[in-house]
Structure formats: C-alpha cells, structure tokens
Protein backbone atom coordinates (compact mmCIF):
# COMPACT_ATOMS: atom_id res chain seq x y z
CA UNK A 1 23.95 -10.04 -14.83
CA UNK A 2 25.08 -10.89 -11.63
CA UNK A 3 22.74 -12.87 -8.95
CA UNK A 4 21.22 -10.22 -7.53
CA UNK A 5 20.04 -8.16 -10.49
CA UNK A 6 16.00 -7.81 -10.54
CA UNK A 7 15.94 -9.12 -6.70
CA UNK A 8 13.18 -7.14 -5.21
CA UNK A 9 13.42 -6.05 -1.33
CA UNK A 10 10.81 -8.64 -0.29
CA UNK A 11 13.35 -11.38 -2.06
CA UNK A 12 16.29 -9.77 -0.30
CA UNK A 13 14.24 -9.63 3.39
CA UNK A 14 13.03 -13.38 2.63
CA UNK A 15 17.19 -14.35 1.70
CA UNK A 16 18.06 -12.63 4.94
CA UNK A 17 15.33 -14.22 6.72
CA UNK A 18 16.23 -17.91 6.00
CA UNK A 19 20.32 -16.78 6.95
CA UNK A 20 18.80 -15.82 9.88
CA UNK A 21 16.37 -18.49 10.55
CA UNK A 22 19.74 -20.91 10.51
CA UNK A 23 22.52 -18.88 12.74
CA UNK A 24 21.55 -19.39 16.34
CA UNK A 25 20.56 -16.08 17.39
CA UNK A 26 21.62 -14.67 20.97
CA UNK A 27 18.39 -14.00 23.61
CA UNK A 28 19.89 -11.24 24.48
CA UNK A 29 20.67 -9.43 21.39
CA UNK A 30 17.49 -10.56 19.19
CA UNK A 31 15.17 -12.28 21.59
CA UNK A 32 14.82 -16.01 22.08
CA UNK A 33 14.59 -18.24 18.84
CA UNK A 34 11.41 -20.61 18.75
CA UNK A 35 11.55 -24.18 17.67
CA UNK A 36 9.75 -23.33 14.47
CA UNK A 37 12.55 -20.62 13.37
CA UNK A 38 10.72 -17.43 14.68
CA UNK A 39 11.70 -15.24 17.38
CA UNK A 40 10.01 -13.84 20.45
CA UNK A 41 10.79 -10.23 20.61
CA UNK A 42 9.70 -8.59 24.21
CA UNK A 43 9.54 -4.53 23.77
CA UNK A 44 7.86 -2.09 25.11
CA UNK A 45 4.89 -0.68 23.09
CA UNK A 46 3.91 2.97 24.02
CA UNK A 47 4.20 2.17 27.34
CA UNK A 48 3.07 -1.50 27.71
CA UNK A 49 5.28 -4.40 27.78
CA UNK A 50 4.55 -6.75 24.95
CA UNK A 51 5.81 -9.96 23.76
CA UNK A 52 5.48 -11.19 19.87
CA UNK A 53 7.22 -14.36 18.28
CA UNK A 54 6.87 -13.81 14.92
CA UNK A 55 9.47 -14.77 11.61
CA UNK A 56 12.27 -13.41 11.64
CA UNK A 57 11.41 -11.23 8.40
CA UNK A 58 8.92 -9.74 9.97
CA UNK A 59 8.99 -5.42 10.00
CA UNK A 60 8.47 -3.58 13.09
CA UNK A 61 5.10 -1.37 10.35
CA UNK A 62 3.49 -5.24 10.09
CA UNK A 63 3.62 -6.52 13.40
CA UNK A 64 2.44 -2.61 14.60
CA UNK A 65 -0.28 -2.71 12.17
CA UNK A 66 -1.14 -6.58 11.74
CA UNK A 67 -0.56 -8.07 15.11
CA UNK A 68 -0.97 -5.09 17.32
CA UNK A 69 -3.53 -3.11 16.08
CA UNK A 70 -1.80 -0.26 15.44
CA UNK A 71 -3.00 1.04 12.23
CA UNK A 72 -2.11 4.72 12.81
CA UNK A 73 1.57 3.82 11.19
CA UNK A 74 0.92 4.02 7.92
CA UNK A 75 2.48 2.00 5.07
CA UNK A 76 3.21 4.19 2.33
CA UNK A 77 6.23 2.88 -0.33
CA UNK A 78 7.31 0.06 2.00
CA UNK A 79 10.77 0.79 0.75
CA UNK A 80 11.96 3.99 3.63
CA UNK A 81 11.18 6.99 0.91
CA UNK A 82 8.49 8.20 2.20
CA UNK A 83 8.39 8.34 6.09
CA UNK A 84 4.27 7.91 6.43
CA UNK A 85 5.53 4.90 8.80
CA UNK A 86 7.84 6.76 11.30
CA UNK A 87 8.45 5.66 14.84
CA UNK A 88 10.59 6.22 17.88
CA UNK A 89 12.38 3.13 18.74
CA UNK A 90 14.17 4.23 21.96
CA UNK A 91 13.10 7.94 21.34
CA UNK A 92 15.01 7.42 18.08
CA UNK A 93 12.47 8.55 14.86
CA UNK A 94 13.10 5.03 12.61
CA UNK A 95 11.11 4.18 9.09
CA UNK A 96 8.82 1.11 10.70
CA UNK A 97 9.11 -0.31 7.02
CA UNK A 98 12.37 -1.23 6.91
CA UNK A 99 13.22 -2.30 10.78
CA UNK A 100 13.37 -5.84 11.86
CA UNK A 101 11.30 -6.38 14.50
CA UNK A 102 13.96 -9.18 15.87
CA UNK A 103 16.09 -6.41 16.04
CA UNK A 104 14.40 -4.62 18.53
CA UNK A 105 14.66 -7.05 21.80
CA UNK A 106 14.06 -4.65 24.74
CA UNK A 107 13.90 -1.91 23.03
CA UNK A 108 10.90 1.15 23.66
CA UNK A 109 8.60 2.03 20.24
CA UNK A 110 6.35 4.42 20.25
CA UNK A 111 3.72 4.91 17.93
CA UNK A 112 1.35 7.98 16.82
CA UNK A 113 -0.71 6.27 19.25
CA UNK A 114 1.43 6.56 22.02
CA UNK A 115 2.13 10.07 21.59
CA UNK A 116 -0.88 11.59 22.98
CA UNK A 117 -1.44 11.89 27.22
CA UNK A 118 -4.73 10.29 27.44
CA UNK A 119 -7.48 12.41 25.35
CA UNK A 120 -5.16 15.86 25.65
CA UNK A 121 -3.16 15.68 22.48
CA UNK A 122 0.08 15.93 22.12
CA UNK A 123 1.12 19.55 21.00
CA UNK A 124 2.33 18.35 17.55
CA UNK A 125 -1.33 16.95 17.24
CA UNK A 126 -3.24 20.06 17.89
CA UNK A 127 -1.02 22.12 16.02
CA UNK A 128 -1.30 19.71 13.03
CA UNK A 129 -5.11 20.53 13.81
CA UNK A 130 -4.87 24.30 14.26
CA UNK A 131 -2.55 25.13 11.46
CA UNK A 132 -4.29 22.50 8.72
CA UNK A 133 -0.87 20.99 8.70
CA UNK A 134 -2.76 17.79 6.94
CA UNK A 135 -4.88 17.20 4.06
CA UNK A 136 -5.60 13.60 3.04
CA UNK A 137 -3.99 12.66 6.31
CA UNK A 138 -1.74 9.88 5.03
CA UNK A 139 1.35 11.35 5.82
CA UNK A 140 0.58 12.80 9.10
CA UNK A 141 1.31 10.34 11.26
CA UNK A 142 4.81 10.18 9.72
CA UNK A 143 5.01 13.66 9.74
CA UNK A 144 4.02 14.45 13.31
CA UNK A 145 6.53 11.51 14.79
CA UNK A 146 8.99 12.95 12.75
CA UNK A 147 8.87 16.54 13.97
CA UNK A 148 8.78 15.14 17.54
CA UNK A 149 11.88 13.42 17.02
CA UNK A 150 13.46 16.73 15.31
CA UNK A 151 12.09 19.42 18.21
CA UNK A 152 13.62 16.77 20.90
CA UNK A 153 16.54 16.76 19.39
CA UNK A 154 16.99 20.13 18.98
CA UNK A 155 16.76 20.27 15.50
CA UNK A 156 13.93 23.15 14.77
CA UNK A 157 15.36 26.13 15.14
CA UNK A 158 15.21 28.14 11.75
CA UNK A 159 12.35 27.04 9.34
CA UNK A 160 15.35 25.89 7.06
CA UNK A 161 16.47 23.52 9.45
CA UNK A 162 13.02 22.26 9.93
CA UNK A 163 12.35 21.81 6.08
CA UNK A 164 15.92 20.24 6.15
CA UNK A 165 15.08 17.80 9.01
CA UNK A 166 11.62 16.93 7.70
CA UNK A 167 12.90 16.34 4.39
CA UNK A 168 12.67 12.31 4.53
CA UNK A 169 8.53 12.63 5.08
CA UNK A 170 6.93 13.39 2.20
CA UNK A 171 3.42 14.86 1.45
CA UNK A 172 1.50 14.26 -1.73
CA UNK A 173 -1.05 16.72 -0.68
CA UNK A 174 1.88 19.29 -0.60
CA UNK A 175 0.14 20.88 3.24
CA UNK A 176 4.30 21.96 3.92
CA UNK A 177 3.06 25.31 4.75
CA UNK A 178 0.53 24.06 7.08
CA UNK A 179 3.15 21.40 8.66
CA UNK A 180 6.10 24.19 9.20
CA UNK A 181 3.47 26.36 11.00
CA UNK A 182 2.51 23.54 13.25
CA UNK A 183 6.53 22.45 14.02
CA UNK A 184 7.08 25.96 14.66
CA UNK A 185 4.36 26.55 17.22
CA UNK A 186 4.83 23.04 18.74
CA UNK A 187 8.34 23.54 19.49
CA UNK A 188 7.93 26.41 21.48
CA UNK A 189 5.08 24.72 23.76
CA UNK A 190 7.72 21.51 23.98
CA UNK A 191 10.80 23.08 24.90
C-alpha cells in the first residue's frame, strides 16, 4: 500500500493546501498571500469586481455559493463527474468543484446568474423553458453554462456533436430530449 492509497480528494486538496500555504506565492500569478496563510483573490464576478481572501483550498463552487451568494451553481458529486457546477472562467466552461479559487487572480467567472441581461433571459434560459429541457432542475444550471460554452465555441452543429459536447453534464432526470431541443434552437438565436 503505498501512502496515498484510501486518500480521499478533500485529504489530497487539504495536502496541497498546506504545500501551498508554505511556498511564497507570486501576487501576480495567485493573488497576494495574507499573514494568516490565505490568499486574496480579486476577479471579476459576472460583471462586478470582487475581492475574497480565503484558504488557499478553497474551490471557486464554495466561495460562489458560501461567500458570494451564488447558489445557482450547484454542487452535485464534488468530484468534476457531473457538471451541475459549470462556469465560464474567462469565457472558458470549467467544473467550479474542482478549481482553485487562488488560481483564478484576475480572471472573469461567470455564473448562471450572470448569464441573463437583466430580467430578459438569456436564450439558453428560455429555451430550457420552452422545450422542458429540465425536470428536477439540478442539473440545469450546469447544463445551460455548458451549452453556452459549446454554441460559442462553435461546437453545436449536428445533434451528435451536441450530445458529444454535452457529454460531461449529466441528468438524472434523463430531460436529454428536452435539452438537445433547447441547444438546437438557442444556437440559432446566438449565432
């Protein structure tokens, strides 16, 4: 058995933590290390500058849900299987769950909250809405973040490409049909 048999990702992230809580870290590559071995990481938050100084082991999902109030990222496995917790970081789609949030210095997230203009939703959101591309609702935000991501980049063109690209976000409620309907009319509206 060697020493890191049975280590769970929470021991790994707190190992990695304490490296990191010892090495000096850069201001400008992972923000500017407190006295008390956290960071302050300044981003911009769907739109709005924001500054947090938090431990280093700290995930971009926790300090969205638990210090910003973000609670429309969901936290599904916590482990990157399941994609309920889907960003953009720097109009990048990223699991939430298993980012860093000292990693992120200057970067851009947005967040299922961000994606909307104001109260007119985002065409992803009312074509999760007009094609029942949600049951439970879990998922969705994962879902519709994701599909963002893969119409910007170009990535919806056939509905097996779509399935192909969406394949990391996963839907216990099994609404696929619903959710291919809605990429297929949002993309049109977004390009």
């Amino acid at each position: 058995m060697t020493q890191y048999e049975g280590i769970t990702r929470r021991g790994m992230l707190g190992l990695v933590g304490a490296a990191a809580a010892t090495v000096q870290l850069d201001s400008g590559a992972a923000g500017a290390q407190a006295a008390s071995g956290e960071v302050t990481v300044r981003m911009t938050v769907n739109g709005s500058a924001t500054s947090l100084t938090v431990d280093p082991r700290v995930t971009l999902l926790d300090a969205l849900r638990e210090r910003l109030q973000l609670t429309g990222t969901k936290k599904g496995c916590d482990r990157g299987q399941c994609g309920a917790c889907t960003v953009h970081v720097d109009g990048r789609r990223v699991v939430s769950c298993l980012t860093l949030l000292a990693t992120l210095d200057g970067a851009s997230v947005t967040t299922i909250e961000g994606l909307a203009d104001g109260d007119r939703l985002h065409p992803l959101q009312q074509a999760f809405i007009e094609h029942d591309g949600f049951q439970c609702g879990f998922c969705t935000p994962g879902q519709i973040m994701s599909a963002a991501a893969v119409i910007a980049e170009g990535g919806a063109r056939t509905d097996a490409e779509i399935r192909e690209q969406m394949s990391g976000n996963i839907c216990r409620c099994s609404a696929y049909p619903g959710i291919l309907a809605a990429i297929r009319q949002a993309r049109t509206e977004m390009r």
